[in-house]
N, C-alpha and C. Protein backbone atom coordinates (compact mmCIF):
# COMPACT_ATOMS: atom_id res chain seq x y z
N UNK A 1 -52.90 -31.10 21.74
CA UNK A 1 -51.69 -30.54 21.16
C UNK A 1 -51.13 -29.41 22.04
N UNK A 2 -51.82 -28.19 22.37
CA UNK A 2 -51.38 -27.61 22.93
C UNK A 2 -51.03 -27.97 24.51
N UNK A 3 -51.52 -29.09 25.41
CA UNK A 3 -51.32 -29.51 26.23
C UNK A 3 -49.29 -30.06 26.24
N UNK A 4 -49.08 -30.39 25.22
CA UNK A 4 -47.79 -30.89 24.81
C UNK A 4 -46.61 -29.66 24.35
N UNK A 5 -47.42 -28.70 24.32
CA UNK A 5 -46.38 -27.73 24.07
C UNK A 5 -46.25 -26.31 24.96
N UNK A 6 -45.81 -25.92 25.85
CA UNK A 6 -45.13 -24.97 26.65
C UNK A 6 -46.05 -23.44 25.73
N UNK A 7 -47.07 -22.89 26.66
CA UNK A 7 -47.76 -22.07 25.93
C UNK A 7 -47.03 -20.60 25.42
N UNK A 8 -45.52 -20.37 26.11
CA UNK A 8 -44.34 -19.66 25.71
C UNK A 8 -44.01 -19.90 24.49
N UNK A 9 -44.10 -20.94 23.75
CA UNK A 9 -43.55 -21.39 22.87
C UNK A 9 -44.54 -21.76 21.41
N UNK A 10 -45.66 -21.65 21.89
CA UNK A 10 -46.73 -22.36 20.91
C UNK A 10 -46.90 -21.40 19.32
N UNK A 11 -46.99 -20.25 19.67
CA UNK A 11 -47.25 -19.31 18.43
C UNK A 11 -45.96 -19.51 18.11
N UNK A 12 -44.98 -19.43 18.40
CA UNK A 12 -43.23 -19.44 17.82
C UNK A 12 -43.40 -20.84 16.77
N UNK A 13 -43.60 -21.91 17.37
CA UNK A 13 -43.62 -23.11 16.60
C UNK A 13 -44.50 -22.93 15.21
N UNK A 14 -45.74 -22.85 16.06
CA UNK A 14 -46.91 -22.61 14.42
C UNK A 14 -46.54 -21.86 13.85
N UNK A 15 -45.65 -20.50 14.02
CA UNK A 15 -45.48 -19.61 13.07
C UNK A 15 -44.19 -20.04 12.25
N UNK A 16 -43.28 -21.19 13.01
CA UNK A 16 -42.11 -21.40 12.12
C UNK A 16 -42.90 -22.80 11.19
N UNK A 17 -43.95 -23.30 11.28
CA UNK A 17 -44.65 -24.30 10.79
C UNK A 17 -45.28 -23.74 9.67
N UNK A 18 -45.43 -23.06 9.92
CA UNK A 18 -46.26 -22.16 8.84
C UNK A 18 -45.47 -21.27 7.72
N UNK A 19 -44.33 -21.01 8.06
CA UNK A 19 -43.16 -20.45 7.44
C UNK A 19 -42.34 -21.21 6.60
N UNK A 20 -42.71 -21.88 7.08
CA UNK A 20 -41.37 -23.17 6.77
C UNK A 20 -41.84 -24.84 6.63
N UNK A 21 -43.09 -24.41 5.84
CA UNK A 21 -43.96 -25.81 5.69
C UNK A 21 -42.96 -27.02 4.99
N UNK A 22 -42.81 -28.55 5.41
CA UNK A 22 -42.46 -29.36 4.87
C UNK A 22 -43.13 -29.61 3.33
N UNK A 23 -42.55 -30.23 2.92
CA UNK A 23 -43.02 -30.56 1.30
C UNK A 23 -44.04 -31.20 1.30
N UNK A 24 -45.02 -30.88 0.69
CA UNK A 24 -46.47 -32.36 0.90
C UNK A 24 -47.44 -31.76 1.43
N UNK A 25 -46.94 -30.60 3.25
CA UNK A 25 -48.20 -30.48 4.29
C UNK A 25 -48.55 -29.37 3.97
N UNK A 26 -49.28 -28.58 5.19
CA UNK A 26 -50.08 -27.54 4.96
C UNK A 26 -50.67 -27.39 6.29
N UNK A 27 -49.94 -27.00 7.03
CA UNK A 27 -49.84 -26.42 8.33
C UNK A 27 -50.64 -25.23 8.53
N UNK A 28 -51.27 -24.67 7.91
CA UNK A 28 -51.55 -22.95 7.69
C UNK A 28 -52.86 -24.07 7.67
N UNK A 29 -53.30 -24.96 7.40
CA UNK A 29 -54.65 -25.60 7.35
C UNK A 29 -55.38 -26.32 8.26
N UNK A 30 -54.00 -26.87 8.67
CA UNK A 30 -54.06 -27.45 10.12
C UNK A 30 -54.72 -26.50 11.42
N UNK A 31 -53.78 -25.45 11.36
CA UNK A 31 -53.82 -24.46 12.38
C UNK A 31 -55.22 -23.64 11.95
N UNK A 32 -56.12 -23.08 11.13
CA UNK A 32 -56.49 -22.20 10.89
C UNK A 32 -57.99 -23.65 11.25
N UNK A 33 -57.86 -24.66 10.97
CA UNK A 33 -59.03 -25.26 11.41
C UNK A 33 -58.98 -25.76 13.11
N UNK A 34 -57.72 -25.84 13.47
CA UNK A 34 -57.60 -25.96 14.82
C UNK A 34 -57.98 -24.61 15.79
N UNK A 35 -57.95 -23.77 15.22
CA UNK A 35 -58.55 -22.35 15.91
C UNK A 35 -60.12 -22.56 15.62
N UNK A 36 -60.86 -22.85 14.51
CA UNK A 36 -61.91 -23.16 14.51
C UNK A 36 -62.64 -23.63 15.58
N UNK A 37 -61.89 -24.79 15.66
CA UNK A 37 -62.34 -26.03 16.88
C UNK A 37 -62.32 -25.71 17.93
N UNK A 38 -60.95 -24.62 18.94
CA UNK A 38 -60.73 -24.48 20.20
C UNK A 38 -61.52 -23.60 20.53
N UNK A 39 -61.89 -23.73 21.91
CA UNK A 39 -62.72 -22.76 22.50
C UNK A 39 -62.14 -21.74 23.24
N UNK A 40 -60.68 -22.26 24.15
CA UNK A 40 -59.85 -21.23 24.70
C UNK A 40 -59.54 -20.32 24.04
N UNK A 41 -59.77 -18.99 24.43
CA UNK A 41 -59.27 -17.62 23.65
C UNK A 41 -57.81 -17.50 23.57
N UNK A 42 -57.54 -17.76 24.42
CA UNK A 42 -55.59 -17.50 24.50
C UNK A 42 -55.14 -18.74 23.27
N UNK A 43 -55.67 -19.77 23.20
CA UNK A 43 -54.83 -19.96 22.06
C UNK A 43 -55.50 -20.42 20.86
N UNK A 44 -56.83 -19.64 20.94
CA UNK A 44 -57.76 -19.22 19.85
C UNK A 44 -56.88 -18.14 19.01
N UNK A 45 -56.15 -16.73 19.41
CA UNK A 45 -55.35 -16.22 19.56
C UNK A 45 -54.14 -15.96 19.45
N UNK A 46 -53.36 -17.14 19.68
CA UNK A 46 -52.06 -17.98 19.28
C UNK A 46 -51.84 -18.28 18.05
N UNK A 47 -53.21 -19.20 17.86
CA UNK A 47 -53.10 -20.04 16.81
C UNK A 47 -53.53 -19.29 15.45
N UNK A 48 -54.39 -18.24 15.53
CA UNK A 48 -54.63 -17.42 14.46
C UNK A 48 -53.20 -16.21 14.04
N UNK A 49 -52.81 -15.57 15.03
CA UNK A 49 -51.27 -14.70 15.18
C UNK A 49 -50.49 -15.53 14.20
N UNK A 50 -50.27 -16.77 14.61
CA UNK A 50 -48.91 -17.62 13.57
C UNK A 50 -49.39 -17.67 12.36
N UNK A 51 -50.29 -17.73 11.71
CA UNK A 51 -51.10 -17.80 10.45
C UNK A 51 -50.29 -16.18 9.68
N UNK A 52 -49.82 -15.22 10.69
CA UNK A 52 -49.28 -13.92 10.19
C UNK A 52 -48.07 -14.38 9.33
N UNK A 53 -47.25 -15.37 9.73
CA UNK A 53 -46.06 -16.08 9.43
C UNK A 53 -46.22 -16.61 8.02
N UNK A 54 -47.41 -16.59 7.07
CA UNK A 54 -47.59 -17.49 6.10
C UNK A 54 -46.49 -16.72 5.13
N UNK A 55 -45.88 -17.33 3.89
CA UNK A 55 -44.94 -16.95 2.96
C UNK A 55 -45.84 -16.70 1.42
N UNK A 56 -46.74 -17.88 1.69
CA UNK A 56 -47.06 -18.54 0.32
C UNK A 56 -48.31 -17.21 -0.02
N UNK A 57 -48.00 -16.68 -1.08
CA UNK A 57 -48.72 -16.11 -1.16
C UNK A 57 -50.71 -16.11 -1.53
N UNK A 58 -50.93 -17.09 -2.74
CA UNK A 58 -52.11 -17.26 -2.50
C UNK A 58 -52.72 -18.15 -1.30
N UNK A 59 -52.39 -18.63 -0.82
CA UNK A 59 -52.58 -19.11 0.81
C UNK A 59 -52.73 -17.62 1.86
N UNK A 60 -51.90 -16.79 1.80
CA UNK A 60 -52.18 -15.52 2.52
C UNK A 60 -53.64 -14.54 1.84
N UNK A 61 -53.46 -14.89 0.37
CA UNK A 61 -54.66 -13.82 -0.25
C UNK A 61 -55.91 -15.03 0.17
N UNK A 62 -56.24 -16.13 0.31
CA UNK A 62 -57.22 -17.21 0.68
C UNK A 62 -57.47 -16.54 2.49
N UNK A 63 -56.46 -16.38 2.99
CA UNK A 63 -56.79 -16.19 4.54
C UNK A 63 -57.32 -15.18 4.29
N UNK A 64 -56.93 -13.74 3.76
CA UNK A 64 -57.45 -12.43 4.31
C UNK A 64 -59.00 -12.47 3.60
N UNK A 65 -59.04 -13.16 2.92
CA UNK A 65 -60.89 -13.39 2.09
C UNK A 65 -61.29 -13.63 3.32
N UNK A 66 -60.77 -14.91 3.88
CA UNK A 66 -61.80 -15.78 4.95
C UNK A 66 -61.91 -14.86 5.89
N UNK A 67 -60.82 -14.55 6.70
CA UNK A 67 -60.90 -13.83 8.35
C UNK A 67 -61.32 -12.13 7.66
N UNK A 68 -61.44 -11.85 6.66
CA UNK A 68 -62.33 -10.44 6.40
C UNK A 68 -63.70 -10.65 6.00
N UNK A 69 -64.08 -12.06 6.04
CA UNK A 69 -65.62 -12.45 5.47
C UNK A 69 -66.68 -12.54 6.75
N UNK A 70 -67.86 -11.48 7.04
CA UNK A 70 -68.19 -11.24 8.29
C UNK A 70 -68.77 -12.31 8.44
N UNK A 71 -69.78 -13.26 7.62
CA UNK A 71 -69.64 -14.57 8.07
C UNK A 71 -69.28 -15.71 8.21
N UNK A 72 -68.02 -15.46 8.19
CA UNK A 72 -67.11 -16.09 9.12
C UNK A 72 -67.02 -16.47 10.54
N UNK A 73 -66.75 -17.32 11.39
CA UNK A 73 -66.71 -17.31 12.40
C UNK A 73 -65.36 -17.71 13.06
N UNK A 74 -65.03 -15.79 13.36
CA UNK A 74 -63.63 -15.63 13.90
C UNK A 74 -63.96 -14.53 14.72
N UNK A 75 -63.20 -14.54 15.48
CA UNK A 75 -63.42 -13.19 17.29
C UNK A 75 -62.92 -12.10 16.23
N UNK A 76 -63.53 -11.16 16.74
CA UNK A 76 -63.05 -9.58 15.62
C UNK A 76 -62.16 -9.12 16.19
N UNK A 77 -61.59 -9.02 17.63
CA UNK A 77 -60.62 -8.85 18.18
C UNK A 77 -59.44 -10.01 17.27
N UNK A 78 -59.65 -11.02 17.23
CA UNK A 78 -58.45 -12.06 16.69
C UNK A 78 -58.24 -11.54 15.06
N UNK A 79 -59.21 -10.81 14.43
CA UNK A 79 -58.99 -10.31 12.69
C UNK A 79 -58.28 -9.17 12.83
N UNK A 80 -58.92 -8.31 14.08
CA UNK A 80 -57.46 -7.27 14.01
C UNK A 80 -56.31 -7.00 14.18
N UNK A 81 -56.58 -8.24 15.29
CA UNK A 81 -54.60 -8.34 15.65
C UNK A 81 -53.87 -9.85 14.47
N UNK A 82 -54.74 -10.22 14.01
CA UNK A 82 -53.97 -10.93 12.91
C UNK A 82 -53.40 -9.67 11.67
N UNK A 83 -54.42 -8.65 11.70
CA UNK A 83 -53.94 -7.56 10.22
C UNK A 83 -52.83 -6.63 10.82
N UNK A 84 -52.87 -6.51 12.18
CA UNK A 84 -51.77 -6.04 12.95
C UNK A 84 -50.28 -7.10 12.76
N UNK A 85 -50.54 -7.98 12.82
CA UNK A 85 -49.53 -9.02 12.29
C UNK A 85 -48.85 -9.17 11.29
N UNK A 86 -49.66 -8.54 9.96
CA UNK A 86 -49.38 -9.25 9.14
C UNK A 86 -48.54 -7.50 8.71
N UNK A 87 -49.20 -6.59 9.26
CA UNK A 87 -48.43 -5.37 8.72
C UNK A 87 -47.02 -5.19 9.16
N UNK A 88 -46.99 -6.20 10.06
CA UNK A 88 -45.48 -6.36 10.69
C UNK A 88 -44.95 -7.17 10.43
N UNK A 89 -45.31 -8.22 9.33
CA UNK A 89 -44.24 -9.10 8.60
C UNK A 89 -44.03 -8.51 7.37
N UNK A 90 -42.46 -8.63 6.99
CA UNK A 90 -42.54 -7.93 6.00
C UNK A 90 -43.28 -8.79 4.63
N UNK A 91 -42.98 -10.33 5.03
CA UNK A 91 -43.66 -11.56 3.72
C UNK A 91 -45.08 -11.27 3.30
N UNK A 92 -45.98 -10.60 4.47
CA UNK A 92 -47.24 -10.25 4.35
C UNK A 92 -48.19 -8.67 4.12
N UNK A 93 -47.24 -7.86 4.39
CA UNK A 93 -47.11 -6.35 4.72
C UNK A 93 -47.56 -6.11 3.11
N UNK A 94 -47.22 -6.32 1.97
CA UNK A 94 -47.86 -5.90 0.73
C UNK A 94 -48.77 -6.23 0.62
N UNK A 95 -48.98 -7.58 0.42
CA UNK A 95 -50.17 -8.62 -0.12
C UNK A 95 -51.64 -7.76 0.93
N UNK A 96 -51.21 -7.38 2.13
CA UNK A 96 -52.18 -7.43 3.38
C UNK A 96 -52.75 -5.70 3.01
N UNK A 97 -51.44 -5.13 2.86
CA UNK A 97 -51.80 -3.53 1.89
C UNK A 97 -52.75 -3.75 0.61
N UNK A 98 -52.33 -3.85 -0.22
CA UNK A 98 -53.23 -4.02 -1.43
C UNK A 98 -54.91 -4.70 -0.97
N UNK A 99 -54.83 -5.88 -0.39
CA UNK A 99 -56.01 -6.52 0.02
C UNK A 99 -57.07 -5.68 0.49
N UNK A 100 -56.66 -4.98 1.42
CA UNK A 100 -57.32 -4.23 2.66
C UNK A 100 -57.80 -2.75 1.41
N UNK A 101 -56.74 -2.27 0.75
CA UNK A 101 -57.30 -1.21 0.15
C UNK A 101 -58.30 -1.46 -1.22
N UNK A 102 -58.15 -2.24 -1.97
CA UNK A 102 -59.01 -2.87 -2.94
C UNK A 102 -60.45 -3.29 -2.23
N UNK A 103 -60.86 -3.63 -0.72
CA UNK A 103 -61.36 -4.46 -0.16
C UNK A 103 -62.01 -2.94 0.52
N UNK A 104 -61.93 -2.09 0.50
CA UNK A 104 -62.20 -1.13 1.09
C UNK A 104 -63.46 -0.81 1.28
N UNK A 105 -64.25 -0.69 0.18
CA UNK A 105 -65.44 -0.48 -0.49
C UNK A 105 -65.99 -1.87 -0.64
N UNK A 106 -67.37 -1.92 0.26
CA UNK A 106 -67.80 -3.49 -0.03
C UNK A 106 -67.40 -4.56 0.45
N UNK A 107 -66.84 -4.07 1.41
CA UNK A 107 -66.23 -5.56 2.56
C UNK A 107 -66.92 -5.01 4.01
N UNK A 108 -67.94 -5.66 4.58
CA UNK A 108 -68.44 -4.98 6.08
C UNK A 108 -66.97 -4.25 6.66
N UNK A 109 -66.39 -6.43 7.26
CA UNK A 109 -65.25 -5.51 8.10
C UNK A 109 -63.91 -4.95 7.76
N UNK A 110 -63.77 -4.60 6.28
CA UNK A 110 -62.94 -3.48 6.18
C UNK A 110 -63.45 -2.27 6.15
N UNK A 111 -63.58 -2.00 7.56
CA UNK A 111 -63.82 -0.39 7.94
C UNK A 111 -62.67 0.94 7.90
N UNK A 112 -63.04 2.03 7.84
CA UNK A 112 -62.18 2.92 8.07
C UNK A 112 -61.55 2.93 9.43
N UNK A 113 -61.96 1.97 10.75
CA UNK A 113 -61.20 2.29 12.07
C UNK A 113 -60.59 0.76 11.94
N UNK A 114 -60.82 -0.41 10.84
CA UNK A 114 -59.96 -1.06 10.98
C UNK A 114 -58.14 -0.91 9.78
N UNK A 115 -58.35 0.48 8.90
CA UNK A 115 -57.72 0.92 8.25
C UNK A 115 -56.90 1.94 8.62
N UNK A 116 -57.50 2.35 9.88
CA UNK A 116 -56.61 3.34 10.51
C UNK A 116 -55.37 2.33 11.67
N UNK A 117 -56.27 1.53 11.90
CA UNK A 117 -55.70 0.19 12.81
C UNK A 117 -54.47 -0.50 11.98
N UNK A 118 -54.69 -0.50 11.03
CA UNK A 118 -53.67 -1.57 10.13
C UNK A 118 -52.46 -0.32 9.13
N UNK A 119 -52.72 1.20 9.24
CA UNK A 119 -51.61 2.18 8.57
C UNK A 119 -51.09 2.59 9.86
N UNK A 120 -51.46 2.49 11.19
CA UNK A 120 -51.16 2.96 12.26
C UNK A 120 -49.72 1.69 12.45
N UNK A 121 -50.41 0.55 12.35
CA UNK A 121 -49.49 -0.58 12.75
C UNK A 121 -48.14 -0.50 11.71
N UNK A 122 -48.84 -0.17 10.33
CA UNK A 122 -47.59 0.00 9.50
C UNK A 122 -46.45 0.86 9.63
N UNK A 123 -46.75 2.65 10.07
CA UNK A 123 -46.27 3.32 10.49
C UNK A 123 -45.16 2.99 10.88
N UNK A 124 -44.56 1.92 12.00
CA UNK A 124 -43.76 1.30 12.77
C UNK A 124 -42.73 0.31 11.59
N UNK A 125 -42.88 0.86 10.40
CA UNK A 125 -41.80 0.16 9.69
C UNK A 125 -41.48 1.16 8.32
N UNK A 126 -40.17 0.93 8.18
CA UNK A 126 -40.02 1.60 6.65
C UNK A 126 -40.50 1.04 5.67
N UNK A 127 -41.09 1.74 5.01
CA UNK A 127 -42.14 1.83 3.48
C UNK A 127 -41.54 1.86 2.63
N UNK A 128 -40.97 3.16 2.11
CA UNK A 128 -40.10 3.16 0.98
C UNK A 128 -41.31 4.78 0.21
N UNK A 129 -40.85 5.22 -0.14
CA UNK A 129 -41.28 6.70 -0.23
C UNK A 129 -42.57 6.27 -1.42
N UNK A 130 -42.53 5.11 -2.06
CA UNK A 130 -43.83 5.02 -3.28
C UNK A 130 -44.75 4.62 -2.64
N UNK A 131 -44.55 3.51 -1.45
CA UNK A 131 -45.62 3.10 -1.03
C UNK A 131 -46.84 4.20 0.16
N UNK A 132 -45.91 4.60 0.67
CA UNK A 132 -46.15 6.06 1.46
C UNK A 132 -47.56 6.90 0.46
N UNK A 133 -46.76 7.59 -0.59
CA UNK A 133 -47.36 8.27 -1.89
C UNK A 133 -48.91 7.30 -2.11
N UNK A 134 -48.60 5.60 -2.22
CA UNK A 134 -50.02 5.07 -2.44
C UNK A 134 -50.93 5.11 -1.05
N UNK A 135 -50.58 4.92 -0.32
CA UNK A 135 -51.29 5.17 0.90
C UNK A 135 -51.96 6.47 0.92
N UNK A 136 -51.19 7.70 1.01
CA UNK A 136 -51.72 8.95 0.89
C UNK A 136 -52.73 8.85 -0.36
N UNK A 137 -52.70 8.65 -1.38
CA UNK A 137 -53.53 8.83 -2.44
C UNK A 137 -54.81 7.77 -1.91
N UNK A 138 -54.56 6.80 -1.92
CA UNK A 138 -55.51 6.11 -1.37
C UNK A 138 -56.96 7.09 -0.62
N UNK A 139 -56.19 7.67 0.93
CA UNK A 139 -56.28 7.98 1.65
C UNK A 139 -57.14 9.30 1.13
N UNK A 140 -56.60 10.33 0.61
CA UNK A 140 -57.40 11.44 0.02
C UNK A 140 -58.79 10.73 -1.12
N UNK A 141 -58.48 9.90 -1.68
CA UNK A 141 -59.40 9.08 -2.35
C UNK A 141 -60.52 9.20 -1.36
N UNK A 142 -60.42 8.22 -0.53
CA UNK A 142 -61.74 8.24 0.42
C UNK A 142 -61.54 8.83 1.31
N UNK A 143 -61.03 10.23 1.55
CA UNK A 143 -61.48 11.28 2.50
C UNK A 143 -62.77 11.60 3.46
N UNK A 144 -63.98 10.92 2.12
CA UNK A 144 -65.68 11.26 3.02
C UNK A 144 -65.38 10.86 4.17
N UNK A 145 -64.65 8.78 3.63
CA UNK A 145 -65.33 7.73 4.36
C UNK A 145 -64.39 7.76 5.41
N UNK A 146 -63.22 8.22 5.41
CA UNK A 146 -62.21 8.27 6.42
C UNK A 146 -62.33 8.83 7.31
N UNK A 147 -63.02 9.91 7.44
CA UNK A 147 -63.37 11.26 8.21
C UNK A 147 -62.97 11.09 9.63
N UNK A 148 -63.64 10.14 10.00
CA UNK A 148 -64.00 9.64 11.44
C UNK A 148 -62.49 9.45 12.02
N UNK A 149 -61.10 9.22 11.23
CA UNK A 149 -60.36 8.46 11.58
C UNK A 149 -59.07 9.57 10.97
N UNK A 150 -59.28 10.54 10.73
CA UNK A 150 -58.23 11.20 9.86
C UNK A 150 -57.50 11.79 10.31
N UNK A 151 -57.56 11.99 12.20
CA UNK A 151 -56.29 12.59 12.78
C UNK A 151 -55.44 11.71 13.00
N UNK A 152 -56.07 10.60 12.94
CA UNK A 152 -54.82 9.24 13.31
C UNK A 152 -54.62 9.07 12.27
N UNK A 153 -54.71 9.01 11.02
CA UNK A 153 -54.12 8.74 9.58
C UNK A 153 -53.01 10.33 9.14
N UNK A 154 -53.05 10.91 9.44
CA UNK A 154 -52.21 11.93 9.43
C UNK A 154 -51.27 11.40 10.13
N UNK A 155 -51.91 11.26 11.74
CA UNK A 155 -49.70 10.89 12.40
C UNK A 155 -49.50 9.93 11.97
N UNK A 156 -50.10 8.52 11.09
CA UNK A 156 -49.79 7.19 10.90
C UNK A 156 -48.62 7.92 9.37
N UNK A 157 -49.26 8.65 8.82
CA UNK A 157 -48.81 9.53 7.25
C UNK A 157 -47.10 9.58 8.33
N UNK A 158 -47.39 10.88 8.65
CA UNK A 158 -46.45 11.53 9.42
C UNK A 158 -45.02 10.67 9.61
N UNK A 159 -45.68 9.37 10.41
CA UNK A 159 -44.53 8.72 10.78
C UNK A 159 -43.80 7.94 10.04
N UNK A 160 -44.55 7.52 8.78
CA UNK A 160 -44.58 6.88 7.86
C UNK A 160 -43.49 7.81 7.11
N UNK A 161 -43.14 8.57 7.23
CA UNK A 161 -41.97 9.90 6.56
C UNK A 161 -41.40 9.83 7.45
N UNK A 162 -41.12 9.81 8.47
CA UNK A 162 -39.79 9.88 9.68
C UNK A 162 -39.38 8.59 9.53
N UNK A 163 -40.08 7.05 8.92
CA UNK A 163 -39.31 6.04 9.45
C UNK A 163 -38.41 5.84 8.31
N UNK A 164 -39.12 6.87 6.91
CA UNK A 164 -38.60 6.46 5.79
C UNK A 164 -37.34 7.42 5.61
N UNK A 165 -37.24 8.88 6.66
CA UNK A 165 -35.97 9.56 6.05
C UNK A 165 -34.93 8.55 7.19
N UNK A 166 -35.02 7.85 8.24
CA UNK A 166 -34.32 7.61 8.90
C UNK A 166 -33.88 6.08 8.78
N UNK A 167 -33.87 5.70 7.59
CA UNK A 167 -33.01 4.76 6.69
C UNK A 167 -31.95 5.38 5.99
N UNK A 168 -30.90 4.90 6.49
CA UNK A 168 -29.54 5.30 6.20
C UNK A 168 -28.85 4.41 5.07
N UNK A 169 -28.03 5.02 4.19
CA UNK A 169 -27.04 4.30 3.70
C UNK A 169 -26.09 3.08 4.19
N UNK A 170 -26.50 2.15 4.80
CA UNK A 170 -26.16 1.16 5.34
C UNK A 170 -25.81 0.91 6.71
N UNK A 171 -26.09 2.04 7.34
CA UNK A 171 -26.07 2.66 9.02
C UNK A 171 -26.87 3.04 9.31
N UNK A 172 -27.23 3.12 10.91
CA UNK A 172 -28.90 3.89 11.20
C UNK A 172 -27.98 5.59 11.09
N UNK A 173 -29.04 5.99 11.53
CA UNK A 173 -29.52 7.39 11.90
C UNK A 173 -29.84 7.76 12.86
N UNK A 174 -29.53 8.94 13.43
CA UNK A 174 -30.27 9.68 14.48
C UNK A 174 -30.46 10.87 15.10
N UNK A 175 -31.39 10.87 15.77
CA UNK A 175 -31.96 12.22 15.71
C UNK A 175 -31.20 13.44 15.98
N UNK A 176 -31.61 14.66 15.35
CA UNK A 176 -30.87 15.78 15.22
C UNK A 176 -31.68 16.33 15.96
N UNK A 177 -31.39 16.87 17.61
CA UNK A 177 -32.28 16.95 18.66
C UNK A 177 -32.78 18.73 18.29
N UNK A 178 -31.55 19.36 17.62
CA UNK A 178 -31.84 20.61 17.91
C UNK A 178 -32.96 21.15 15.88
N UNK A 179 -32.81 20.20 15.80
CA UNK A 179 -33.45 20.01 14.22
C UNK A 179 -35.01 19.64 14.22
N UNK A 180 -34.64 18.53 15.64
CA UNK A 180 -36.01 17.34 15.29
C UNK A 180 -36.17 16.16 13.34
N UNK A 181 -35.28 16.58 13.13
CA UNK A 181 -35.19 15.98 11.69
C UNK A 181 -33.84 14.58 12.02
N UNK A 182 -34.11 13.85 10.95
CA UNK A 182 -33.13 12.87 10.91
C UNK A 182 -32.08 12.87 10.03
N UNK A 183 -30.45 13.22 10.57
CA UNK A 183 -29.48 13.61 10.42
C UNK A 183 -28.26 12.67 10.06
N UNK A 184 -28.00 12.23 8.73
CA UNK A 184 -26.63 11.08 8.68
C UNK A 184 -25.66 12.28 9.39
N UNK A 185 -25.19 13.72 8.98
CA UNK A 185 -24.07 13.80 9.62
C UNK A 185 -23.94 13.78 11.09
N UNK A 186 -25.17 13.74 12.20
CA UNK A 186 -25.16 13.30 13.40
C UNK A 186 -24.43 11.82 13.31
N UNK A 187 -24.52 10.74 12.78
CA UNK A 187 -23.83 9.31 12.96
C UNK A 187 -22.62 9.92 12.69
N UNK A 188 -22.10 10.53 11.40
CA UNK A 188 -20.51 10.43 11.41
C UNK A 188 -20.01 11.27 12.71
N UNK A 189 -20.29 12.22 13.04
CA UNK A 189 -19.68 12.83 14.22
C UNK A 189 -19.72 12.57 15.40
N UNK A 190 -21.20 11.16 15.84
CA UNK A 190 -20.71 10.16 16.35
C UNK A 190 -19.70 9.05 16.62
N UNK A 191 -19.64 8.50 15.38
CA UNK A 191 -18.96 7.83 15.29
C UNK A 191 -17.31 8.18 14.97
N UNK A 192 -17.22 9.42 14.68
CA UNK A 192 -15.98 10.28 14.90
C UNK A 192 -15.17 10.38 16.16
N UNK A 193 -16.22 10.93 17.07
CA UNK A 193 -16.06 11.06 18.52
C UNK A 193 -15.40 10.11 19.00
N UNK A 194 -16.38 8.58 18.93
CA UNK A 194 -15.92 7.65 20.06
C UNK A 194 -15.01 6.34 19.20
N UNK A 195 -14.54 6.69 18.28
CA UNK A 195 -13.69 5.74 17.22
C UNK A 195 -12.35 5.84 17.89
């Protein structure tokens, strides 16, 4: 299969296969046993990444059991950059939140450096100010166990508030250099200027 498909192109396909399953199949089954089977890492790799693409939700809560079950046999490098994945879709970004924090306690590999790995990745998207609030609570919750990891959960916090004030009323935002804060009346007097 992958011989037939342009290795530029291979995760794009499985992930729109997987997105956008025909009526009947189950592509997310296909692929997740075809990574099983391959031995090449690169599209050991590929083929687990597009699995980030899933919609369906108990099909996504079935994956994060499996690829968080340590005996399992999946590369631990390929479980982190799949939870890196999935914090960057938005179809998966809840389901993959809740999982990981419920899963916290009593799952080997949900560790605190793979939790700093997966709020770090989130960071890089707007939250929305409640989900932020559950994270932090979370977060002070297991303070002991976090320890190890709590200067990077602070700037992951941190940024996690800059991405959320710099959602605008239907326009971006930007930075207020002499503020460092994020400024709508900087856009209008932009957009004043060069109108």
């Amino acid at each position: 299969l992958f011989n037939r498909i342009p290795g530029d192109y291979q995760q794009l396909i499985y992930c729109t296969a997987v997105a956008l399953p025909k009526v009947g199949t189950t592509p997310s089954d296909f692929i997740l046993g075809k990574y099983k089977a391959e031995i090449n890492a690169v599209h050991k790799t590929r083929l687990l990444s597009s699995l980030s693409c899933l919609k369906d939700d108990a099909k996504l809560q079935s994956l994060l059991k499996d690829i968080t079950d340590p005996g399992n046999d999946f590369i631990e490098a390929d479980r982190t950059s799949l939870l890196q994945n999935l914090a960057n879709n938005i179809n998966g970004r809840r389901i993959t939140l809740e999982f990981l924090m419920s899963n916290f306690e009593g799952n080997d590999f949900v560790t605190s450096q793979i939790m700093a790995t997966f709020f770090t990745t989130l960071s890089s998207s707007v939250l929305g100010d409640a989900t932020v609030t559950e994270i932090e609570a979370f977060i002070i919750k297991h303070a002991a166990a976090l320890a190890s990891v709590s200067a990077t959960l602070d700037t992951a916090i941190a940024q996690m508030k800059i991405q959320n004030e710099c959602r605008g009323p239907g326009f971006p935002t930007f930075i207020d250099p002499n503020k460092h804060m994020w400024k709508e009346n900087t856009v209008l007097r932009f957009l004043s200027a060069t109108i």
